[in-house]
PDB file of N, CA and C in Angstrom:
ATOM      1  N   UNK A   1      96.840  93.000  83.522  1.00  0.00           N
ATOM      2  CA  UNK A   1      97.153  93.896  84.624  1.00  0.00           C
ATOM      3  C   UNK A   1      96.293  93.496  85.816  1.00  0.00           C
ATOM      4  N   UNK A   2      96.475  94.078  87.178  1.00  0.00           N
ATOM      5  CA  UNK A   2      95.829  93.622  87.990  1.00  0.00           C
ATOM      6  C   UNK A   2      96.448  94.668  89.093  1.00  0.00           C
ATOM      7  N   UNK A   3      94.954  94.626  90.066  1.00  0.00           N
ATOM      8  CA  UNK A   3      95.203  95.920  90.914  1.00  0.00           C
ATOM      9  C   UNK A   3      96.190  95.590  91.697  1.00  0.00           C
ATOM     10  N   UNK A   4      96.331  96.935  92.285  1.00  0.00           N
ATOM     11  CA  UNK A   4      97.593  96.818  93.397  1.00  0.00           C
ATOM     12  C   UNK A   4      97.533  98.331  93.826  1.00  0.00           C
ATOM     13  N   UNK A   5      98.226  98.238  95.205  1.00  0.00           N
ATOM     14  CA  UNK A   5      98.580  99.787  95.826  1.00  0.00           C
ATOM     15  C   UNK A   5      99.810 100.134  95.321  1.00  0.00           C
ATOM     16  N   UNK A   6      99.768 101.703  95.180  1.00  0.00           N
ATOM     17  CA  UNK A   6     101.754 101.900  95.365  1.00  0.00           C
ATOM     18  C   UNK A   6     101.876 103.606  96.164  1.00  0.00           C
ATOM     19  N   UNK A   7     102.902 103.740  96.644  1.00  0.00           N
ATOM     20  CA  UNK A   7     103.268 105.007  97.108  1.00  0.00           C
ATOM     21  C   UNK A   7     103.335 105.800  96.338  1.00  0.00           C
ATOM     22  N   UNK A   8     102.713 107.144  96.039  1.00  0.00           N
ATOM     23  CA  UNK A   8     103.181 108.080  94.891  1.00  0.00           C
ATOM     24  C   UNK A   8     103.739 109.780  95.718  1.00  0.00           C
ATOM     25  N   UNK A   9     104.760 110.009  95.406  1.00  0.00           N
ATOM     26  CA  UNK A   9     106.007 109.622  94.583  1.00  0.00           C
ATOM     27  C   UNK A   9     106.585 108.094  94.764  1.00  0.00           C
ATOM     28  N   UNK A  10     106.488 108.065  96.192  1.00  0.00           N
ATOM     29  CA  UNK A  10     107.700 106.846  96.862  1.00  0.00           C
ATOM     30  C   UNK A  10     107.368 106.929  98.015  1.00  0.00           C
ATOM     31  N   UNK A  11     107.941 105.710  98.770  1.00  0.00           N
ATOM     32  CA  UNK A  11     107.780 105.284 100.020  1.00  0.00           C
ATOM     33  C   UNK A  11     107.778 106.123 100.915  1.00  0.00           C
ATOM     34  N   UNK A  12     109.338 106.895 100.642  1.00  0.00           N
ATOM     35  CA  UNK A  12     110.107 107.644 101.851  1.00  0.00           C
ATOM     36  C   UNK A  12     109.544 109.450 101.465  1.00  0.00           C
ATOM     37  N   UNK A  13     108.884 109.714 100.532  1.00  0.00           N
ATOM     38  CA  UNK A  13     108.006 111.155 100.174  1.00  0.00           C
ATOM     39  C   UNK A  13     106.717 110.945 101.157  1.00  0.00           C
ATOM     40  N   UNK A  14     106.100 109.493 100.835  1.00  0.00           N
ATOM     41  CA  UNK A  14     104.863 109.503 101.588  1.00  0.00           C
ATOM     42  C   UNK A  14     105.062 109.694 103.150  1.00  0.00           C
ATOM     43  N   UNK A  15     105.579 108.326 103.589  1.00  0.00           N
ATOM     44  CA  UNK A  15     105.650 107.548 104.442  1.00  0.00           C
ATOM     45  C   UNK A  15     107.273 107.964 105.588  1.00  0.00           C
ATOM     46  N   UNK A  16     107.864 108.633 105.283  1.00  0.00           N
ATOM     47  CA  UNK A  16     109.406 108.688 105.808  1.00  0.00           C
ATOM     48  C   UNK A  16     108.835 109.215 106.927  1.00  0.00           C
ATOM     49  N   UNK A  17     109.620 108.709 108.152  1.00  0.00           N
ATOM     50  CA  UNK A  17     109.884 109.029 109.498  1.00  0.00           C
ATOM     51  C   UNK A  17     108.284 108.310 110.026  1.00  0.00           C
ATOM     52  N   UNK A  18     107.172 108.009 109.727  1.00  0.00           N
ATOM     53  CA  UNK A  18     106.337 107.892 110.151  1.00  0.00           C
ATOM     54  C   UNK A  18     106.636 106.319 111.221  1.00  0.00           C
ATOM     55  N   UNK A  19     105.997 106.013 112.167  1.00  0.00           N
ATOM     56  CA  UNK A  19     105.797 105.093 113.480  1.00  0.00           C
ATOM     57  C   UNK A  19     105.688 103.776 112.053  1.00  0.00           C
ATOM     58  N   UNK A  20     106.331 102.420 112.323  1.00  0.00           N
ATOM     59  CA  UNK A  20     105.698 101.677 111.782  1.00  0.00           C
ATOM     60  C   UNK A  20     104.881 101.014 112.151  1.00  0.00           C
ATOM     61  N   UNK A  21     104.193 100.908 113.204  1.00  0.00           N
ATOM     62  CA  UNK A  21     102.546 100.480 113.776  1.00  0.00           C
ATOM     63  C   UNK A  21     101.881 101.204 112.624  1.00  0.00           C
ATOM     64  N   UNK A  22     102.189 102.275 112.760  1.00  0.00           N
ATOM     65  CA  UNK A  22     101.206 102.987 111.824  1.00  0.00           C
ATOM     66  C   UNK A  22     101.309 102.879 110.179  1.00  0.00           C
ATOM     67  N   UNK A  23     102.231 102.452 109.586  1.00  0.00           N
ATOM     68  CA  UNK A  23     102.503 102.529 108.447  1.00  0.00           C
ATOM     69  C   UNK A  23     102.052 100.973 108.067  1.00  0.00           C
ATOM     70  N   UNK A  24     102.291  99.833 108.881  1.00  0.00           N
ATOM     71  CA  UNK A  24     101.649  98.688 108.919  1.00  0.00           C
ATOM     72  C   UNK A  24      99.860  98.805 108.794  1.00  0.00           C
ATOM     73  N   UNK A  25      99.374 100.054 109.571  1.00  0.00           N
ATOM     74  CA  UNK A  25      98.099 100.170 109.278  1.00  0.00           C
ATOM     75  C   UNK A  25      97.333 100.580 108.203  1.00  0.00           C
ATOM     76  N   UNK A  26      98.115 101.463 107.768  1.00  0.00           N
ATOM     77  CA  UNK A  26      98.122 101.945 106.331  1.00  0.00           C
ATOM     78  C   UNK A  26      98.018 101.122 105.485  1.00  0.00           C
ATOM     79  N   UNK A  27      99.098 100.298 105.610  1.00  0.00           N
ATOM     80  CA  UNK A  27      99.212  99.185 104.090  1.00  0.00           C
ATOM     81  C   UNK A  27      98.329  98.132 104.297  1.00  0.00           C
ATOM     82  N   UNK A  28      98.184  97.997 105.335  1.00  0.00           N
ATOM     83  CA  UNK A  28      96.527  97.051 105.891  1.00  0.00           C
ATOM     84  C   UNK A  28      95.102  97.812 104.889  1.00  0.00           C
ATOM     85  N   UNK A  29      95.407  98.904 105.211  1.00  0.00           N
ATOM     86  CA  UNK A  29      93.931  99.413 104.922  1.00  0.00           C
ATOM     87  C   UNK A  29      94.071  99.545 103.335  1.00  0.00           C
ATOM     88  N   UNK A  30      95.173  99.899 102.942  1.00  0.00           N
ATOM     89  CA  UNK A  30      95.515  99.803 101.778  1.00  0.00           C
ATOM     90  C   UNK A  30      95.214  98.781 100.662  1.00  0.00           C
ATOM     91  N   UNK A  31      95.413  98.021 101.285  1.00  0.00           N
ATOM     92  CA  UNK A  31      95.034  96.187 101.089  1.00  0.00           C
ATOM     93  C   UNK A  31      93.464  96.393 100.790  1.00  0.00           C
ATOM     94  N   UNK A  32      92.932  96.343 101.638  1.00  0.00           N
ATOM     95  CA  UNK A  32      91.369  96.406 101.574  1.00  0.00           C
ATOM     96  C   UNK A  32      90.957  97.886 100.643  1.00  0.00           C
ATOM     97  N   UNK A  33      91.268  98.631 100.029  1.00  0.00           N
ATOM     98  CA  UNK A  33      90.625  99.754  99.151  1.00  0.00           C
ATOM     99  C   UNK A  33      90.715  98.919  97.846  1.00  0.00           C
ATOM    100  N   UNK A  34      92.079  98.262  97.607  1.00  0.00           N
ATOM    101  CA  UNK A  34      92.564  97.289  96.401  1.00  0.00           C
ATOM    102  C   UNK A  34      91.332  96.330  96.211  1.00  0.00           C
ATOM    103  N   UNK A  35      91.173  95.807  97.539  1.00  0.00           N
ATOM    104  CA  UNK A  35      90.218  94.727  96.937  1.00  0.00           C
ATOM    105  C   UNK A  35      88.578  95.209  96.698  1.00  0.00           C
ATOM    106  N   UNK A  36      88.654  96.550  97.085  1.00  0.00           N
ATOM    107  CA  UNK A  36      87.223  96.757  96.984  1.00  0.00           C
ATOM    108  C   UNK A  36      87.060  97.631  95.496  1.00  0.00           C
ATOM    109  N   UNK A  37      88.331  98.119  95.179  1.00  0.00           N
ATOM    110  CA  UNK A  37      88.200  98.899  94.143  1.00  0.00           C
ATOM    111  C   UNK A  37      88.415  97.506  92.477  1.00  0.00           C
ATOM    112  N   UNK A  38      88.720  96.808  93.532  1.00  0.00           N
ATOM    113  CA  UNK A  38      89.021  95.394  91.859  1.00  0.00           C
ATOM    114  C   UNK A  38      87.522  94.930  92.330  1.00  0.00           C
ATOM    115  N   UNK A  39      86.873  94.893  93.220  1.00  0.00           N
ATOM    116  CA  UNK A  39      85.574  94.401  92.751  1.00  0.00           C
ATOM    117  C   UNK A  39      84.556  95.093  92.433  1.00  0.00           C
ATOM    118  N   UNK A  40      84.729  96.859  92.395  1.00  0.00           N
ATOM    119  CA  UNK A  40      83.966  97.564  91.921  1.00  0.00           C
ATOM    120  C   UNK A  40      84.071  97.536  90.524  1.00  0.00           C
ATOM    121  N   UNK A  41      85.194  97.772  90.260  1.00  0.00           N
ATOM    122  CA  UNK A  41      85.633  98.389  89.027  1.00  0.00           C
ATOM    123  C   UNK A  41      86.005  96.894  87.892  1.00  0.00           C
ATOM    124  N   UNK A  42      86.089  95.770  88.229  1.00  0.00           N
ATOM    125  CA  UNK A  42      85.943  94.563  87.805  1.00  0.00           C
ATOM    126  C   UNK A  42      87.433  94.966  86.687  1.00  0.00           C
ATOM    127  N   UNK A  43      87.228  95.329  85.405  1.00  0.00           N
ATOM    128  CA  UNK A  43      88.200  95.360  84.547  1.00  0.00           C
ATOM    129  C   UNK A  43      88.513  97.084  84.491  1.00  0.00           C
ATOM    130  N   UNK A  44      89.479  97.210  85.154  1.00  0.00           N
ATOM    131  CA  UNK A  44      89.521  98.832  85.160  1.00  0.00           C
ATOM    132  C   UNK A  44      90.742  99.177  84.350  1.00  0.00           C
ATOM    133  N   UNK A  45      91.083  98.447  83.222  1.00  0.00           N
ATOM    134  CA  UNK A  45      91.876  98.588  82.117  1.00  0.00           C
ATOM    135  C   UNK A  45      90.680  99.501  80.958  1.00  0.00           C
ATOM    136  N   UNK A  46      89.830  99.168  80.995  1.00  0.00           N
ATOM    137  CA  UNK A  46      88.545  99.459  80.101  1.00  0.00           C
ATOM    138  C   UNK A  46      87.289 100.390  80.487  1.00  0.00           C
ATOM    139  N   UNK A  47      87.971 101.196  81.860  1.00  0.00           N
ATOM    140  CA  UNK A  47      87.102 101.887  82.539  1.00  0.00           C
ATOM    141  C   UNK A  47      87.123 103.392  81.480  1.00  0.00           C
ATOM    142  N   UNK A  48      85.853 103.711  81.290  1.00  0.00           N
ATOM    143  CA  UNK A  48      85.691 104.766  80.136  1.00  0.00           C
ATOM    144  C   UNK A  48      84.685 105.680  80.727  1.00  0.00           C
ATOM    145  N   UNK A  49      84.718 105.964  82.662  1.00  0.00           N
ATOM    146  CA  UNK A  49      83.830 106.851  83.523  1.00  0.00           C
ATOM    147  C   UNK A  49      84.305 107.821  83.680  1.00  0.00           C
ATOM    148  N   UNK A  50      84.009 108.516  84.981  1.00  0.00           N
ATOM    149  CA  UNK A  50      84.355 109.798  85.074  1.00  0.00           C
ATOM    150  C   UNK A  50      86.209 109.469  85.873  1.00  0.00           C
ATOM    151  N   UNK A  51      86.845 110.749  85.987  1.00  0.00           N
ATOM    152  CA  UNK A  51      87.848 110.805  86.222  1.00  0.00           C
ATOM    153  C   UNK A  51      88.382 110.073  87.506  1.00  0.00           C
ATOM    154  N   UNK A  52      89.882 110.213  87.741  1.00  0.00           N
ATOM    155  CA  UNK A  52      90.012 109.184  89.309  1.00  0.00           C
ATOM    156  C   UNK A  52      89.449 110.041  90.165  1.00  0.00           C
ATOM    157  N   UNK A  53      89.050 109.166  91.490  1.00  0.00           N
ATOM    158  CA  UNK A  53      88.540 109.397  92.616  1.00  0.00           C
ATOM    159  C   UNK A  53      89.695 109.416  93.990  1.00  0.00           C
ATOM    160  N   UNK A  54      89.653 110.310  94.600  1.00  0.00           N
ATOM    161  CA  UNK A  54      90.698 110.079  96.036  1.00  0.00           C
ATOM    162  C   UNK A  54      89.512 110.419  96.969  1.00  0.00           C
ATOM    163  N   UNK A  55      90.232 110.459  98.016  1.00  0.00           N
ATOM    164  CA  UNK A  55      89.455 110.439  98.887  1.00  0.00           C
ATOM    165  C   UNK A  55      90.743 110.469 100.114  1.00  0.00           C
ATOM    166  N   UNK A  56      90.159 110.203 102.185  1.00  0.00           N
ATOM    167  CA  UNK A  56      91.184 110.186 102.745  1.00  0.00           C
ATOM    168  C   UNK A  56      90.594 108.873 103.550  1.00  0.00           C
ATOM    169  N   UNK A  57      91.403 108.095 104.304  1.00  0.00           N
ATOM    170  CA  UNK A  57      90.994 106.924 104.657  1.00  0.00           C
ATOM    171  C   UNK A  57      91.859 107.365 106.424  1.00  0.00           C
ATOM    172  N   UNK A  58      90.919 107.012 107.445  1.00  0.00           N
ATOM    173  CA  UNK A  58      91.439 107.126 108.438  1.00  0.00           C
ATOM    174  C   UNK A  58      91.913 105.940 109.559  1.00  0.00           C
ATOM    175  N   UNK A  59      92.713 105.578 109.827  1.00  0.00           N
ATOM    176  CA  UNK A  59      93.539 104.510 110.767  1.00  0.00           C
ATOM    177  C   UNK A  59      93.856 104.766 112.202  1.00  0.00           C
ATOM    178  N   UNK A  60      93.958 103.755 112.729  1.00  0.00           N
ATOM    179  CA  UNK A  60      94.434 104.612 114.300  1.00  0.00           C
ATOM    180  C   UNK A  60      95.860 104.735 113.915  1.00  0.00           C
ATOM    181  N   UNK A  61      96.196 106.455 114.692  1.00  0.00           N
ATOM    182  CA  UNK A  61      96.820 106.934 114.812  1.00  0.00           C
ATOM    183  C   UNK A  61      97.340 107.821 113.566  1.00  0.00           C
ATOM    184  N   UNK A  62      96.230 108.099 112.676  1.00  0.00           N
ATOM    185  CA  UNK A  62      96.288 109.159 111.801  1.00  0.00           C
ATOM    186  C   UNK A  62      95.430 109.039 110.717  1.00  0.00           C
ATOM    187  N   UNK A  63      95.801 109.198 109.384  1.00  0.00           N
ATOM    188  CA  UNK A  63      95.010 109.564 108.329  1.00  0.00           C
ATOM    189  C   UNK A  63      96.180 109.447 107.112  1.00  0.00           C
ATOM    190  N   UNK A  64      95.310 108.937 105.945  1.00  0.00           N
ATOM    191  CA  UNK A  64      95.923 108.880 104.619  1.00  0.00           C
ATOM    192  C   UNK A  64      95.076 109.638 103.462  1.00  0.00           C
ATOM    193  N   UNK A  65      95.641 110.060 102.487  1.00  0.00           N
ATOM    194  CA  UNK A  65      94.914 110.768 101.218  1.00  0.00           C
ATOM    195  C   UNK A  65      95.429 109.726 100.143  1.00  0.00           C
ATOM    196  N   UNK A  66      94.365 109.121  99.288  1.00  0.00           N
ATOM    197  CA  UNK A  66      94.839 108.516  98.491  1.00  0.00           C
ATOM    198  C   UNK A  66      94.248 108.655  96.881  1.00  0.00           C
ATOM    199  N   UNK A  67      94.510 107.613  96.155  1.00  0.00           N
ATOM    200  CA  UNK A  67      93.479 108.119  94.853  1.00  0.00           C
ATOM    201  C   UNK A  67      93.538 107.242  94.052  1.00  0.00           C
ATOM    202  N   UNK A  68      92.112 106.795  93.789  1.00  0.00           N
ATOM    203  CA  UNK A  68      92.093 105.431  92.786  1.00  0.00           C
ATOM    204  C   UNK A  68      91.812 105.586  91.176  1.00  0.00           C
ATOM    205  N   UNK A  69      93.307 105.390  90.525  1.00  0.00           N
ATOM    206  CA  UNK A  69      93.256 105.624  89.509  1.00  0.00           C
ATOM    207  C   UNK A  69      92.602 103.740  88.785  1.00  0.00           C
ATOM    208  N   UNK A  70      91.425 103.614  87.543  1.00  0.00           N
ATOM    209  CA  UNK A  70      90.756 102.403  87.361  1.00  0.00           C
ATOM    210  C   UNK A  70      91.642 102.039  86.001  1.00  0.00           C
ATOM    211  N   UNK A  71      92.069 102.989  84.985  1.00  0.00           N
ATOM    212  CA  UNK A  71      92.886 102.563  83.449  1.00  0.00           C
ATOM    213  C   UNK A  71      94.323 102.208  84.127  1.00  0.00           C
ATOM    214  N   UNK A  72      94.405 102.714  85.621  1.00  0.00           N
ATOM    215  CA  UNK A  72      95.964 101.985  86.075  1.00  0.00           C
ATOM    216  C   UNK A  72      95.852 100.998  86.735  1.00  0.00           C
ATOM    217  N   UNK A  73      94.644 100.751  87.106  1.00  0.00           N
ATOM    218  CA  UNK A  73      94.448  99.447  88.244  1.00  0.00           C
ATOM    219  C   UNK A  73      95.367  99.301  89.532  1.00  0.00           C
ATOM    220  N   UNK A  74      95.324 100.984  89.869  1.00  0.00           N
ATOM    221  CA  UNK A  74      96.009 101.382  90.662  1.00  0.00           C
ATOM    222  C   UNK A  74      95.260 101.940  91.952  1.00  0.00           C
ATOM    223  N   UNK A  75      95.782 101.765  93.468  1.00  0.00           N
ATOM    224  CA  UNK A  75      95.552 102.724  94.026  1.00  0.00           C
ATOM    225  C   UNK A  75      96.939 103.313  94.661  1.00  0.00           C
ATOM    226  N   UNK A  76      96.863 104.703  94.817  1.00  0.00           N
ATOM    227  CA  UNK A  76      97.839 105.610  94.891  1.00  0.00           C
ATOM    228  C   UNK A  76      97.724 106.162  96.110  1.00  0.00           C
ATOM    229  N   UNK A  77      98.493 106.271  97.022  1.00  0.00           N
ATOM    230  CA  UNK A  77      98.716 106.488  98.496  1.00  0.00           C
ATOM    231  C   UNK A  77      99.312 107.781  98.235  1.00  0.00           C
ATOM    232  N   UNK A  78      99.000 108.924  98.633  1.00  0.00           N
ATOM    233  CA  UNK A  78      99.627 110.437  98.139  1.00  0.00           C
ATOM    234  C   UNK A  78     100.247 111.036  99.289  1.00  0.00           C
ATOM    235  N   UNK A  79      99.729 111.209 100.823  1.00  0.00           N
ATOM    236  CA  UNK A  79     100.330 111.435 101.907  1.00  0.00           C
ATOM    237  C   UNK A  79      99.404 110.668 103.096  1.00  0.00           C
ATOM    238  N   UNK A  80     100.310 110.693 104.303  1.00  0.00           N
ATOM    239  CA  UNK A  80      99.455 110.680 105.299  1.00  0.00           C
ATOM    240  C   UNK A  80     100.039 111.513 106.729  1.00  0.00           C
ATOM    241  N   UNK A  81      99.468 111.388 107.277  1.00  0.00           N
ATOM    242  CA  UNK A  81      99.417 112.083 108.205  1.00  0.00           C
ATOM    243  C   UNK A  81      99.037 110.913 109.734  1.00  0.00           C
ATOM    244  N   UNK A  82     100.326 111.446 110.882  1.00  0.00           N
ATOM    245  CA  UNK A  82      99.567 110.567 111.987  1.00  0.00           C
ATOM    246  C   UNK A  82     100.196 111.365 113.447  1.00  0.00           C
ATOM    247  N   UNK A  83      99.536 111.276 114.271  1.00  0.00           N
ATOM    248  CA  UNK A  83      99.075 112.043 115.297  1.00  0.00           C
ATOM    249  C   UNK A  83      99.718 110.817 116.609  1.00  0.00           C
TER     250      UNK A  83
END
């Protein structure tokens, strides 16, 4: 397995109607949580810590809530929000 982002539910739950400048920024930043969470978490098939972590990550022209699940080698984009 190997990390990766995904939309949870889906693209168009998260992300529908939003600017795509902004949704390009998102999956930018998105990009970079992936790589920081595969080098924290090294093998996060075998992660046996405390529960997932979210948090909200902010971009120009809004804000995302996301949540890094490590036994999915996932990070999970839940909503965002942009202004």
């Amino acid at each position: 397995m190997s990390w990766r982002w995904e939309y949870d539910p889906d693209e168009e739950c998260v992300v529908g109607g939003a600017p795509l400048a902004f949704v390009a920024e998102v999956e930018k930043r998105a990009d970079e949580l992936v790589r920081a969470a595969e080098a924290f978490y090294l093998d996060g098939s075998v992660y046996r810590g405390e529960g997932p972590r979210g948090n909200d990550a902010f971009v120009p022209g809004g804000m995302f809530t996301y949540l890094v699940l490590p036994r999915h080698e996932r990070v999970y984009l839940r909503q965002v929000t942009y202004w």
